[in-house]
N, C-alpha and C. Protein backbone atom coordinates (compact mmCIF):
# COMPACT_ATOMS: atom_id res chain seq x y z
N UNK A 1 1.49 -0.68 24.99
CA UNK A 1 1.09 -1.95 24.40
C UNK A 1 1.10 -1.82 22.88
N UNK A 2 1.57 -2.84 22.03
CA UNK A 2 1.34 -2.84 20.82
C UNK A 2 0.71 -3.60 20.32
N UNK A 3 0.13 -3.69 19.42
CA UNK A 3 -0.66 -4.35 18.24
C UNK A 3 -0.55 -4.58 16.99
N UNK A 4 -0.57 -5.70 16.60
CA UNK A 4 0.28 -5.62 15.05
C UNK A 4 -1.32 -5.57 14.18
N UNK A 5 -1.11 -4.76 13.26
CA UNK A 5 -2.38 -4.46 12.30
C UNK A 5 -1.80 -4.68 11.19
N UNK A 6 -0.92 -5.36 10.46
CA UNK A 6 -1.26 -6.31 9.16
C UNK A 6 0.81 -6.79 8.94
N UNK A 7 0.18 -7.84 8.23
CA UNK A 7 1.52 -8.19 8.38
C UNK A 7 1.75 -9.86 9.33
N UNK A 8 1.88 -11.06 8.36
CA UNK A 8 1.08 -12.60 9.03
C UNK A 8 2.77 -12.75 10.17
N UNK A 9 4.04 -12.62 9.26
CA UNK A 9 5.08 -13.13 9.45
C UNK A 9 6.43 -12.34 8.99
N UNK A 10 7.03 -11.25 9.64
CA UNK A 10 7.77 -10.29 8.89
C UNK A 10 8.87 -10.87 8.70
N UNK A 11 9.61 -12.26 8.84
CA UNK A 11 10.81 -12.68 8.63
C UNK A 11 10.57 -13.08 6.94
N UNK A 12 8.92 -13.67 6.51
CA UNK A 12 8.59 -13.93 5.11
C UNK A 12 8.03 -13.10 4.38
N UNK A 13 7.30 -11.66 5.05
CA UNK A 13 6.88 -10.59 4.32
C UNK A 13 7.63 -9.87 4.48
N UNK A 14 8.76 -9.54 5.10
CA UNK A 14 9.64 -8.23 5.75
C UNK A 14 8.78 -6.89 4.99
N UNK A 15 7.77 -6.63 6.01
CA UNK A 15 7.12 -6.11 6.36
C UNK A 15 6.03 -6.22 7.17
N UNK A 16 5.72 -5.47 7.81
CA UNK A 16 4.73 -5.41 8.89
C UNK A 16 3.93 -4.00 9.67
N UNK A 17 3.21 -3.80 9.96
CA UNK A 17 2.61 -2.82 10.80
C UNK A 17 1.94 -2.48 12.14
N UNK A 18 2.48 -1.53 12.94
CA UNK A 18 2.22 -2.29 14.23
C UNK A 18 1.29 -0.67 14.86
N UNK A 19 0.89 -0.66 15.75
CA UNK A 19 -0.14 0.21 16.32
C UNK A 19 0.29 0.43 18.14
N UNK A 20 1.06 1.61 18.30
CA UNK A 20 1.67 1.64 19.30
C UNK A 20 1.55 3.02 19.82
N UNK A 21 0.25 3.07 20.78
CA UNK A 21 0.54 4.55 22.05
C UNK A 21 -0.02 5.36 20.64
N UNK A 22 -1.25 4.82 20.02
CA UNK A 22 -1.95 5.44 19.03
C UNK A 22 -1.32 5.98 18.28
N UNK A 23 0.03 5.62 17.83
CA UNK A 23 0.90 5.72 16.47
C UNK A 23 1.37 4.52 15.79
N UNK A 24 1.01 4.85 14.31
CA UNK A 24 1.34 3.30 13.21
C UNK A 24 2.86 3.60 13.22
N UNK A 25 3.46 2.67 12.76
CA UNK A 25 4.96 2.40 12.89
C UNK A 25 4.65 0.87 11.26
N UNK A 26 5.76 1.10 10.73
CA UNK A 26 6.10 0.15 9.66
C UNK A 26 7.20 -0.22 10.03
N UNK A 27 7.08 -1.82 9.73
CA UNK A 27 8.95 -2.58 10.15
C UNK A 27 8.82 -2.95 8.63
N UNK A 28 10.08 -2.70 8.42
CA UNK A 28 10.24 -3.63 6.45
C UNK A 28 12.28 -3.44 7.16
N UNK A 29 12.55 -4.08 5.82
CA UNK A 29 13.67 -4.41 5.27
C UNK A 29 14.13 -3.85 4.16
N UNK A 30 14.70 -2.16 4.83
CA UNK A 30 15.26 -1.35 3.90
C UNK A 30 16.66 -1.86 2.77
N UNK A 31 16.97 -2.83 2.84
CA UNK A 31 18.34 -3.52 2.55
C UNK A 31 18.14 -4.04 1.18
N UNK A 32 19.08 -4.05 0.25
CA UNK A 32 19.27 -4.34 -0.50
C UNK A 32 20.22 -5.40 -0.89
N UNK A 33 21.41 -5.88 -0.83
CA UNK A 33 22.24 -7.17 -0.60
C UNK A 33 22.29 -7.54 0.88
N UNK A 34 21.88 -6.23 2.08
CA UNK A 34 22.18 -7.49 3.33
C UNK A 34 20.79 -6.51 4.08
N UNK A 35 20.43 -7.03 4.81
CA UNK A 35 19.50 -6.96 5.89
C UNK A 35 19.51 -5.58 6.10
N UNK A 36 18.52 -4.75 6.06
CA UNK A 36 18.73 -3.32 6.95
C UNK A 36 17.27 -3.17 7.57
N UNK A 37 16.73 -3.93 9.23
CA UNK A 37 15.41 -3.53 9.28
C UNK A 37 14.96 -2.15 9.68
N UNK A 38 14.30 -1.66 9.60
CA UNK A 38 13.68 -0.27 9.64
C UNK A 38 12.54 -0.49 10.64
N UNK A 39 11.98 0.85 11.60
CA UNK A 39 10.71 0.76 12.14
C UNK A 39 10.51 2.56 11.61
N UNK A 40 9.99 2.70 11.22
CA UNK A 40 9.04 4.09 10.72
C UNK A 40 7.97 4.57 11.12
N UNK A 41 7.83 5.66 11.34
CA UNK A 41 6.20 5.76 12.06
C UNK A 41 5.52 6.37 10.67
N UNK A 42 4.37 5.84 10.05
CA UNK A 42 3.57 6.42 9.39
C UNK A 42 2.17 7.27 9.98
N UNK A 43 1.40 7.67 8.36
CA UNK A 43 0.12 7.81 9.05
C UNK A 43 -1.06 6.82 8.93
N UNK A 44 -2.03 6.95 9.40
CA UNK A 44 -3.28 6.05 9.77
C UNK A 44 -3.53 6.06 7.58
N UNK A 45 -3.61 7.02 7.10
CA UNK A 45 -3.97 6.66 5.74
C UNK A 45 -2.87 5.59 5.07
N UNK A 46 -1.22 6.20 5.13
CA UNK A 46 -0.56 4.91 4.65
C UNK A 46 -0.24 3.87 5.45
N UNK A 47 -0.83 3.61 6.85
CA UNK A 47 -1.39 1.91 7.15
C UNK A 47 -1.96 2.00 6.29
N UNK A 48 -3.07 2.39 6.22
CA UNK A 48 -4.48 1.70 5.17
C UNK A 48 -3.78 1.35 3.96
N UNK A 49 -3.04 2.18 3.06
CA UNK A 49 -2.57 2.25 2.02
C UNK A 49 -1.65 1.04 1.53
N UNK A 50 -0.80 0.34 2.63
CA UNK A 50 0.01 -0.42 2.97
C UNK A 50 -1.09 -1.49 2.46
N UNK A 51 -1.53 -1.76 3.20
CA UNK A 51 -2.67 -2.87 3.66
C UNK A 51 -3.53 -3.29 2.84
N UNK A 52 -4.04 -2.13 1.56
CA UNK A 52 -3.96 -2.77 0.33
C UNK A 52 -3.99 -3.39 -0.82
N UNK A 53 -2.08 -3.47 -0.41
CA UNK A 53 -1.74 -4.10 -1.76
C UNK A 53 -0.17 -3.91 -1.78
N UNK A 54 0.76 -4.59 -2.90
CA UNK A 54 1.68 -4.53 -2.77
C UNK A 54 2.13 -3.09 -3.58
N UNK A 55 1.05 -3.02 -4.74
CA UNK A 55 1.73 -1.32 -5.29
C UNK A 55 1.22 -0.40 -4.16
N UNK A 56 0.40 -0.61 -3.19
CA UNK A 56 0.13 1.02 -1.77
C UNK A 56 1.59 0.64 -0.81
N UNK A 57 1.94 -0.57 -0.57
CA UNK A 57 3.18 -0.92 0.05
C UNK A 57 4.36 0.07 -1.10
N UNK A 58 4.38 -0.56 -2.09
CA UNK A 58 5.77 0.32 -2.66
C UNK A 58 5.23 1.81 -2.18
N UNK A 59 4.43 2.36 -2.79
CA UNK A 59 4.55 3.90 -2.58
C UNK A 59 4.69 4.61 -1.96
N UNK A 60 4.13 4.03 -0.38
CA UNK A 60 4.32 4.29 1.14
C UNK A 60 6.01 4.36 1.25
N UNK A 61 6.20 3.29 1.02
CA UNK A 61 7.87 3.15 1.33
C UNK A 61 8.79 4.16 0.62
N UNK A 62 8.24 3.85 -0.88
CA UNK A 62 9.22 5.00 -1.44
C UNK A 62 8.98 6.32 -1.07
N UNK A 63 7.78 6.86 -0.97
CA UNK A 63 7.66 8.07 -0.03
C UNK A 63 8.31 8.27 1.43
N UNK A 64 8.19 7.58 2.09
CA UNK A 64 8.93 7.63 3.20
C UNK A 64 10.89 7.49 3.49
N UNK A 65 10.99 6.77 2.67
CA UNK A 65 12.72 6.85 2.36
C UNK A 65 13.16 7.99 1.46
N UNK A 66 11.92 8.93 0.74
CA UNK A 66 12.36 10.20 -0.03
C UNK A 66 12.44 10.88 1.50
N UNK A 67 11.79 11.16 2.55
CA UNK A 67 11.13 11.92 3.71
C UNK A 67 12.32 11.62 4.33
N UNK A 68 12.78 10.65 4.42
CA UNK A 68 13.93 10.48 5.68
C UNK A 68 15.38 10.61 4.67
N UNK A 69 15.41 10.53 3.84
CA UNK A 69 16.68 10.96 2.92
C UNK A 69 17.61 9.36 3.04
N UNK A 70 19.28 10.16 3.75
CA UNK A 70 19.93 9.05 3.23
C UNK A 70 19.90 8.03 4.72
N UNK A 71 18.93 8.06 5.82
CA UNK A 71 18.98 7.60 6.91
C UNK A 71 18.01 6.56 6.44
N UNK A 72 17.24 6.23 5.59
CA UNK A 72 16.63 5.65 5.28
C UNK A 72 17.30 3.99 4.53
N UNK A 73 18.58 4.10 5.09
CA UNK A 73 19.20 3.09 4.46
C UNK A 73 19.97 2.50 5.62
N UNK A 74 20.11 2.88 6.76
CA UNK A 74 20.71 2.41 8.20
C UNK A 74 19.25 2.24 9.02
N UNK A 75 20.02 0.85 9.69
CA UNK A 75 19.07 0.04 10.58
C UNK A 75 18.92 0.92 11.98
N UNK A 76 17.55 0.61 11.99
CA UNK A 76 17.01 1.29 13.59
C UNK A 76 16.23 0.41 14.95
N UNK A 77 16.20 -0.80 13.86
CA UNK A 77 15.62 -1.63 15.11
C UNK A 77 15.74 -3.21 14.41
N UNK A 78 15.68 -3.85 15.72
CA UNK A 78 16.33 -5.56 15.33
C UNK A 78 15.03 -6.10 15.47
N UNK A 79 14.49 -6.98 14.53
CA UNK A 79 13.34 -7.92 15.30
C UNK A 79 14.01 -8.97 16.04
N UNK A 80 12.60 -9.22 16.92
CA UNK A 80 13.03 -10.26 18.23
C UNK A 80 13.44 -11.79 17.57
N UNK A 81 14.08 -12.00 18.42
CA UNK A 81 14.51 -13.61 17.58
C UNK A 81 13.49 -14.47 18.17
């Protein structure tokens, strides 16, 4: 079962955070001219961190796309239409 823990509307925040089998996961929109969505698993501190503000959102992210290198730029999951 999942649970979304912050995040109103990810098609207008492309971002979101979801709580799944007691692991956080981040959906954003790694893309830069076209769409690339991402699901990431973080930790329980960068949810919190995420959650905020928009400078704990950048830093999370940019930390995490340093962590995953150049995979951090190909899509891993589609949101539902």
């Amino acid at each position: 079962m999942e649970e979304k823990l912050f995040g109103l509307e990810l098609q207008r925040d492309c971002l979101e955070i979801v709580k799944r089998d007691g692991r956080h996961y981040v959906r954003y929109d790694a893309g830069a001219q076209q769409m690339v969505w991402r699901e990431d698993e973080i930790t329980e501190d960068e949810a919190r961190k995420i959650a905020s503000g928009r400078a704990g959102e950048y830093d999370v992210i940019i930390s995490l796309q340093r962590r995953l290198g150049l995979d951090a730029y190909k899509s891993n999951w589609t949101p539902p239409n």
